[in-house]
N, C-alpha and C. Protein backbone atom coordinates (compact mmCIF):
# COMPACT_ATOMS: atom_id res chain seq x y z
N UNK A 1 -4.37 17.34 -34.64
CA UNK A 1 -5.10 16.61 -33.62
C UNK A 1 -6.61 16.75 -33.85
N UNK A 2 -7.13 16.30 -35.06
CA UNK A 2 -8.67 16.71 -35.09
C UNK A 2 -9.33 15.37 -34.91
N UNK A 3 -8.60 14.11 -34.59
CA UNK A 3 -9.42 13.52 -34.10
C UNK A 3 -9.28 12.29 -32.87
N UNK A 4 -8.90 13.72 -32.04
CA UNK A 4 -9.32 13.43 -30.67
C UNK A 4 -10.32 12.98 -29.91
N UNK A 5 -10.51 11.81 -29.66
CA UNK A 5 -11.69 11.64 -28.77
C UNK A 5 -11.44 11.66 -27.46
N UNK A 6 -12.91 12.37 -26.45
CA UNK A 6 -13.12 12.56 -25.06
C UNK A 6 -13.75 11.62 -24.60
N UNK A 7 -13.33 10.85 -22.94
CA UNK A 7 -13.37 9.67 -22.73
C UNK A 7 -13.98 9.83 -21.16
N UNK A 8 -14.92 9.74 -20.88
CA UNK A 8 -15.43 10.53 -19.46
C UNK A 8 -15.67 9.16 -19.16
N UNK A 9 -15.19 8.88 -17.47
CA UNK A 9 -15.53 7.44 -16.83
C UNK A 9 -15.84 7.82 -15.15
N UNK A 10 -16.51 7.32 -14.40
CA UNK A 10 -16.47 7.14 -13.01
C UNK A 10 -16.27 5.65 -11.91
N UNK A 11 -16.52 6.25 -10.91
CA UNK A 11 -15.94 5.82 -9.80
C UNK A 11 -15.78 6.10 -8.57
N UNK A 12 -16.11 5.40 -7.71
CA UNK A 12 -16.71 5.58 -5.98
C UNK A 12 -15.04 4.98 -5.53
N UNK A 13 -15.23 5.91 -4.42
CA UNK A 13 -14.06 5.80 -3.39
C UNK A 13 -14.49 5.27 -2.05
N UNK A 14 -13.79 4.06 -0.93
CA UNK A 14 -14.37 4.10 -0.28
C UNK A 14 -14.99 5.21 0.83
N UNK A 15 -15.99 5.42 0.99
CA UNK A 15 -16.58 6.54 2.08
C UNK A 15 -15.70 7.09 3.59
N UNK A 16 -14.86 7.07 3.08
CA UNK A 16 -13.72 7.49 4.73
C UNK A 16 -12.94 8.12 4.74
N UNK A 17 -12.70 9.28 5.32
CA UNK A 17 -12.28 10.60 5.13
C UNK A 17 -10.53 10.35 5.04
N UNK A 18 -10.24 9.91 5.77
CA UNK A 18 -8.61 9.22 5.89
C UNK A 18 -8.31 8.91 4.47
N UNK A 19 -9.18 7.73 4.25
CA UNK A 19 -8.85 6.75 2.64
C UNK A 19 -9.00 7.88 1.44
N UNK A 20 -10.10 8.65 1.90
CA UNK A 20 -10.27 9.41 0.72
C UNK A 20 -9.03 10.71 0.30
N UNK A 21 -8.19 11.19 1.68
CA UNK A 21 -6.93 12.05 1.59
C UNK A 21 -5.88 11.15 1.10
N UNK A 22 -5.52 9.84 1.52
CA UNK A 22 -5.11 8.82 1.28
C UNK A 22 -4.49 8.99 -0.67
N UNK A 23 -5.69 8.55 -1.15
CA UNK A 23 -6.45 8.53 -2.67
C UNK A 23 -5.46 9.60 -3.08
N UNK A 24 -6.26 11.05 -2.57
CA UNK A 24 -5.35 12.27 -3.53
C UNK A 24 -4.01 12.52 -3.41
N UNK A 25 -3.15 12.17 -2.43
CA UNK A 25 -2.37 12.19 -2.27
C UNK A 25 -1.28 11.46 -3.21
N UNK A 26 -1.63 10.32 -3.40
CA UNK A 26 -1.16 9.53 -4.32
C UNK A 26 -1.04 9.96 -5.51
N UNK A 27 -2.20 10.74 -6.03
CA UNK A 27 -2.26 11.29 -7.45
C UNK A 27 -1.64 12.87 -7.37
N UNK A 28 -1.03 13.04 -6.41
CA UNK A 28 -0.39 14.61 -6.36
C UNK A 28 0.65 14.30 -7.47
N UNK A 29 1.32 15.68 -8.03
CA UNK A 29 2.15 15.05 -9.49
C UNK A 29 3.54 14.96 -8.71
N UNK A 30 3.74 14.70 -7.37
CA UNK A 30 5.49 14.82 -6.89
C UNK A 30 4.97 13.08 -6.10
N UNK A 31 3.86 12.50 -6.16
CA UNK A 31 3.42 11.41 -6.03
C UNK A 31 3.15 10.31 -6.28
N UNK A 32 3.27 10.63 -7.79
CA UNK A 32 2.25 9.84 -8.59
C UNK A 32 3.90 9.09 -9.39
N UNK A 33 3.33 7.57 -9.48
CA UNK A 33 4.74 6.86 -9.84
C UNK A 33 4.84 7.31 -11.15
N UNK A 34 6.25 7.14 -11.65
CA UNK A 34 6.65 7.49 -12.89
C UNK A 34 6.31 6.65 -14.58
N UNK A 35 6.29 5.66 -13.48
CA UNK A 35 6.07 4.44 -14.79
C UNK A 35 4.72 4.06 -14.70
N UNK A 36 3.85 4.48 -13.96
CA UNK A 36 2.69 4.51 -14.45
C UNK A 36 2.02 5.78 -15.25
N UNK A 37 2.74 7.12 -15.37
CA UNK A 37 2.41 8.28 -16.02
C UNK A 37 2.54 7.82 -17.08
N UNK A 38 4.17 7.01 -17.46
CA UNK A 38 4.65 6.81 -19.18
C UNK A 38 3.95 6.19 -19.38
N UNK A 39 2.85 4.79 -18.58
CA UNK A 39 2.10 3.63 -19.50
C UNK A 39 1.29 4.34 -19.45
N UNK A 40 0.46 5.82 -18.68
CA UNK A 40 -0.59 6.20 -19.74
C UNK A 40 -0.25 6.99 -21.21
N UNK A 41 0.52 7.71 -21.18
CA UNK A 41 1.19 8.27 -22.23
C UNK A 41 1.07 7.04 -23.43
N UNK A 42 1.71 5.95 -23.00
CA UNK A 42 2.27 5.11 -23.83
C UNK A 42 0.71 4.33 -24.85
N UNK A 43 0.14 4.27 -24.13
CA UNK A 43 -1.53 3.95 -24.30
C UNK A 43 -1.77 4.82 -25.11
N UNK A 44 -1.30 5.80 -25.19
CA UNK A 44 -2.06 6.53 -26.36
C UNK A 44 -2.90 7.74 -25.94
N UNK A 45 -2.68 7.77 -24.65
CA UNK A 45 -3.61 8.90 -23.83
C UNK A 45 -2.86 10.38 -23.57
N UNK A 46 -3.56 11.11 -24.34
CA UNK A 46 -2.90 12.71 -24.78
C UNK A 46 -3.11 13.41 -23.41
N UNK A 47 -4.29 13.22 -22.62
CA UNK A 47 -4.55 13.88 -21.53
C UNK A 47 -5.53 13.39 -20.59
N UNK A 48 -4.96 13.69 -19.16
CA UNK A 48 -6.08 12.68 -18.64
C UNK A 48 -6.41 14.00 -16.89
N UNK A 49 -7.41 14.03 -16.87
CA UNK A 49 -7.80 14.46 -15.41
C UNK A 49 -8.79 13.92 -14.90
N UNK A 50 -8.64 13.69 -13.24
CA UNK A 50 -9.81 13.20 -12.41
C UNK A 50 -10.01 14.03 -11.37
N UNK A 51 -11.32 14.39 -11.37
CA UNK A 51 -11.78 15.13 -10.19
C UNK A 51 -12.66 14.51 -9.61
N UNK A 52 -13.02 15.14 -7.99
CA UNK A 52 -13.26 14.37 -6.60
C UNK A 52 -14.75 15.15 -6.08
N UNK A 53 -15.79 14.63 -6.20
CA UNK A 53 -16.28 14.84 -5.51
C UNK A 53 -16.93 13.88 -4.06
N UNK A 54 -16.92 14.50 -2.65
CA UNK A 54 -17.02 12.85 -1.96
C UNK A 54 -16.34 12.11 -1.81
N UNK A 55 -17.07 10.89 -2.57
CA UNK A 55 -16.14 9.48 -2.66
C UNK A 55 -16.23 9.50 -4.11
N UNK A 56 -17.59 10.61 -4.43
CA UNK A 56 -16.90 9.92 -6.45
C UNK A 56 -16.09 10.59 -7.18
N UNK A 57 -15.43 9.82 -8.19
CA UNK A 57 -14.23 10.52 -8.79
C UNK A 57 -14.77 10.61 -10.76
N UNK A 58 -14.27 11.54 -11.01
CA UNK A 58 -14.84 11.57 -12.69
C UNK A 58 -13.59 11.58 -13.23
N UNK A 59 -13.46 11.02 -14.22
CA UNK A 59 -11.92 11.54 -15.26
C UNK A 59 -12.24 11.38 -16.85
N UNK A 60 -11.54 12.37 -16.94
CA UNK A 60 -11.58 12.93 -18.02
C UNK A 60 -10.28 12.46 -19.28
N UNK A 61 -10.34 11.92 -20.15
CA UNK A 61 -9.37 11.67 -21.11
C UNK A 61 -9.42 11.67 -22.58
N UNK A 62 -8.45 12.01 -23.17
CA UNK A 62 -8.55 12.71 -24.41
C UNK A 62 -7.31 11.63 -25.09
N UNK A 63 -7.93 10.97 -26.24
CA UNK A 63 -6.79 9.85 -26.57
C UNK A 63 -7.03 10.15 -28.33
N UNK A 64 -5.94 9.62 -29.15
CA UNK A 64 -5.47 9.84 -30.19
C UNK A 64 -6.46 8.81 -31.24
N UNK A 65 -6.79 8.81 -32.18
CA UNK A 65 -7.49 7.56 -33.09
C UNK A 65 -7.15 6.35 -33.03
N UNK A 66 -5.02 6.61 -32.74
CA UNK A 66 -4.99 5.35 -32.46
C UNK A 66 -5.18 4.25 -31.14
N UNK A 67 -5.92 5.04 -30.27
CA UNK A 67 -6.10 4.36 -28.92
C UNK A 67 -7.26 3.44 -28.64
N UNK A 68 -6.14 2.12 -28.50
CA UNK A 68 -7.17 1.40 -28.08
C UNK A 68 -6.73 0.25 -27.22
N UNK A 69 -7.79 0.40 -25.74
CA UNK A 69 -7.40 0.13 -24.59
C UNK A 69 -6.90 -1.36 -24.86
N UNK A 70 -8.16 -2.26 -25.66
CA UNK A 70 -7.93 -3.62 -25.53
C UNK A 70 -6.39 -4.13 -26.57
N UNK A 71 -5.91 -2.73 -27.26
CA UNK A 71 -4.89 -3.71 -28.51
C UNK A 71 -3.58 -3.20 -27.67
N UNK A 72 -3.33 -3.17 -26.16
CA UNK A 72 -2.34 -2.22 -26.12
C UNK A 72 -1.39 -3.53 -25.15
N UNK A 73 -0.42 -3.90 -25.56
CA UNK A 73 0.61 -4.63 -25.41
C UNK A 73 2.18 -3.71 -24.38
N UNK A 74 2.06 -3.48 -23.18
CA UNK A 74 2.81 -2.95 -22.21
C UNK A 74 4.07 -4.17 -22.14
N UNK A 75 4.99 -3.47 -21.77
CA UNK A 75 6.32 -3.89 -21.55
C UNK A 75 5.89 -5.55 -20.79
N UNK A 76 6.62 -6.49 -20.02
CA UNK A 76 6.17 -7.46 -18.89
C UNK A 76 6.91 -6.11 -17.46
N UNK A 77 7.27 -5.47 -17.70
CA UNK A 77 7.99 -4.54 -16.80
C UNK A 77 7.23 -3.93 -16.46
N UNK A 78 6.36 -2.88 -17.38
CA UNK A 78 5.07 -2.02 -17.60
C UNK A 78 3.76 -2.56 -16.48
N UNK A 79 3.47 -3.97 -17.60
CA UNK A 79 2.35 -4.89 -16.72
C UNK A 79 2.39 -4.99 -15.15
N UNK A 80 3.88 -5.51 -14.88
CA UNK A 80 3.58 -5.47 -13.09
C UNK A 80 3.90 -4.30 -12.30
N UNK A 81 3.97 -3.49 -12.78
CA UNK A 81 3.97 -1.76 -12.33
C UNK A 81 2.36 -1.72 -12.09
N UNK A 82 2.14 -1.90 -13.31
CA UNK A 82 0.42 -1.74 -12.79
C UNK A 82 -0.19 -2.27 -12.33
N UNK A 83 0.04 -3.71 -12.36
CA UNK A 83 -0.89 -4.33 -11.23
C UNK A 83 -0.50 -3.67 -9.97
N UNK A 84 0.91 -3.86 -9.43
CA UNK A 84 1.09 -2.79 -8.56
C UNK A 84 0.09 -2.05 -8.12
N UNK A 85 0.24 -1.07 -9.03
CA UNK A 85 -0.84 0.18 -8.74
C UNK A 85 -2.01 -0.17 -8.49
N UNK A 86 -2.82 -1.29 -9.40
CA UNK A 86 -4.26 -1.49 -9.31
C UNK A 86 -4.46 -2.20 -8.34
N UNK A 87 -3.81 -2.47 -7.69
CA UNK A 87 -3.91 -3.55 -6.77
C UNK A 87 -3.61 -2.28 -5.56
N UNK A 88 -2.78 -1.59 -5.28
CA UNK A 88 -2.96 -0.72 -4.35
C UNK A 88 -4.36 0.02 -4.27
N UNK A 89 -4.13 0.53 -5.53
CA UNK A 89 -5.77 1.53 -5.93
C UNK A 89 -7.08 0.64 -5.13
N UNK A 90 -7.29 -0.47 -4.94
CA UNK A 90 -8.29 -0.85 -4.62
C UNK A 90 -8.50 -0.72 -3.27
N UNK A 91 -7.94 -0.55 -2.53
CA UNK A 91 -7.86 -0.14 -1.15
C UNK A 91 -8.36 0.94 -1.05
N UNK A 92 -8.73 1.83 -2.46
CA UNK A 92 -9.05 3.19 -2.07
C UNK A 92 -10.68 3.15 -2.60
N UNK A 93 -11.06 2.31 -3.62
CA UNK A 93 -11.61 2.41 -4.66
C UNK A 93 -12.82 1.36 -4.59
N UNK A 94 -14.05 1.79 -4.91
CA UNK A 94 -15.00 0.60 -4.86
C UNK A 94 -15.97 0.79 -5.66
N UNK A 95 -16.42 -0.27 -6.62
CA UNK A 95 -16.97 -0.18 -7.83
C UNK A 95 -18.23 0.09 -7.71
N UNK A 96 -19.02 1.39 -8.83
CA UNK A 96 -20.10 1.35 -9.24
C UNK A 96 -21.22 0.22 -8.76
N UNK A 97 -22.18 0.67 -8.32
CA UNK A 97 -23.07 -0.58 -8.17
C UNK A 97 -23.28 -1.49 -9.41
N UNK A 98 -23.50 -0.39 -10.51
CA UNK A 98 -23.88 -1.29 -12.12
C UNK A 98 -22.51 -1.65 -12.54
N UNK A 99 -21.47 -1.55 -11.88
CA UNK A 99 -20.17 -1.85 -12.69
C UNK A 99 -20.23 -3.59 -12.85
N UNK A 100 -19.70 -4.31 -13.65
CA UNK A 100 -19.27 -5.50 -14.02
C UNK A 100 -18.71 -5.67 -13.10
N UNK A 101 -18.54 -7.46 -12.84
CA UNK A 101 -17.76 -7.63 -11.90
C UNK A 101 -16.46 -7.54 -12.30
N UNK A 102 -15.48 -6.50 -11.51
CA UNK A 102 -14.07 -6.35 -11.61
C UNK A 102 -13.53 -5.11 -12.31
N UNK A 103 -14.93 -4.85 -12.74
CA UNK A 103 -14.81 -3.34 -13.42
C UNK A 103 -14.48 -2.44 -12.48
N UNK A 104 -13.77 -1.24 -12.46
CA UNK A 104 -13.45 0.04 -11.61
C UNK A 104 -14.07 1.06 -12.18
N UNK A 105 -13.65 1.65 -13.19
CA UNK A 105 -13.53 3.06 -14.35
C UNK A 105 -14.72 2.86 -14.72
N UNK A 106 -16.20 3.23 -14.99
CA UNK A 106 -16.96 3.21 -15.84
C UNK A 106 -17.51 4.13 -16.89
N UNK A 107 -17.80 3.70 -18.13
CA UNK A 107 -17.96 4.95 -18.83
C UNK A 107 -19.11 5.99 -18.77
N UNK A 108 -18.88 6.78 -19.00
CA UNK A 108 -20.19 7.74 -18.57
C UNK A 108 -20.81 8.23 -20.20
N UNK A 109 -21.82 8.34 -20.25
CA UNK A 109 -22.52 8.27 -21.36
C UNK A 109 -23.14 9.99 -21.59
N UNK A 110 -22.29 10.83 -22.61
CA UNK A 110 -22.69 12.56 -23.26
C UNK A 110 -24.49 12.29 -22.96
N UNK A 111 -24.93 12.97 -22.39
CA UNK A 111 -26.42 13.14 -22.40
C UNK A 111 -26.91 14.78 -23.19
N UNK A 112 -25.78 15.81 -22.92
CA UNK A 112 -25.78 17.11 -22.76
C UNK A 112 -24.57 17.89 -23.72
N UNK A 113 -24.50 18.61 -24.67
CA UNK A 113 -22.99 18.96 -25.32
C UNK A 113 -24.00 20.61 -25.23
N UNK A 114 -23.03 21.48 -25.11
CA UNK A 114 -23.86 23.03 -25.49
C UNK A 114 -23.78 23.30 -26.95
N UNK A 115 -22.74 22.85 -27.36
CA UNK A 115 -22.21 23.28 -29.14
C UNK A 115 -23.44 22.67 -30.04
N UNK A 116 -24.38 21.40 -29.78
CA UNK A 116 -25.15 20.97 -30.40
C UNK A 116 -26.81 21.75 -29.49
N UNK A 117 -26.93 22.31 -29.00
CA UNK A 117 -27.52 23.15 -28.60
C UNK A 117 -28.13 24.58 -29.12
N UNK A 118 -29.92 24.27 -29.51
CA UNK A 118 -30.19 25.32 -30.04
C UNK A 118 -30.52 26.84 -29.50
């Protein structure tokens, strides 16, 4: 596995304490749907975590050389699982001010590594 790449993205939740228990709950692992775990797996994604601060959320993902979001061809079974989901998720979820329109996830850009650090 030496060439793993780390994939850091964010994301605002709406501001409401309800929506925001709401949110984690969903992502608890006795919560979280099944067939959306395998289509991240299936994507190519070795590991993935998101943490909460607030309303913003950071996640963290670690995907294989061969991952790549735009070449990835899901079941038609797969596909409406997730809209599913993304389409629920938005009830929780509200985009970056600089996000594109329709964008959610945005990438966050290494400013800081300690290992390259003198």
């Amino acid at each position: 596995m030496n060439n793993v790449k780390r994939i850091c993205l964010a994301l605002d939740l709406v501001n409401d304490e309800h929506l925001i228990k709401e949110y984690i709950d969903y992502h608890k692992p006795e919560n979280a749907w099944p067939e959306i775990t395998q289509n991240i797996r299936d994507k190519g994604i070795l590991d993935m975590e998101i943490y909460q601060t607030g309303d913003r959320l950071f996640m963290i993902m670690e995907v294989g050389e061969e991952f790549d979001p735009d070449n990835f061809k899901p079941s038609a079974q797969a596909q409406e699982k997730d809209r599913a989901w993304e389409q629920l998720m938005w009830k929780y979820q509200k985009a970056l001010p600089w996000a594109k329109p329709g964008e959610k996830w945005v990438a966050m850009n290494k400013i800081y590594d300690l290992k390259n650090a003198k």
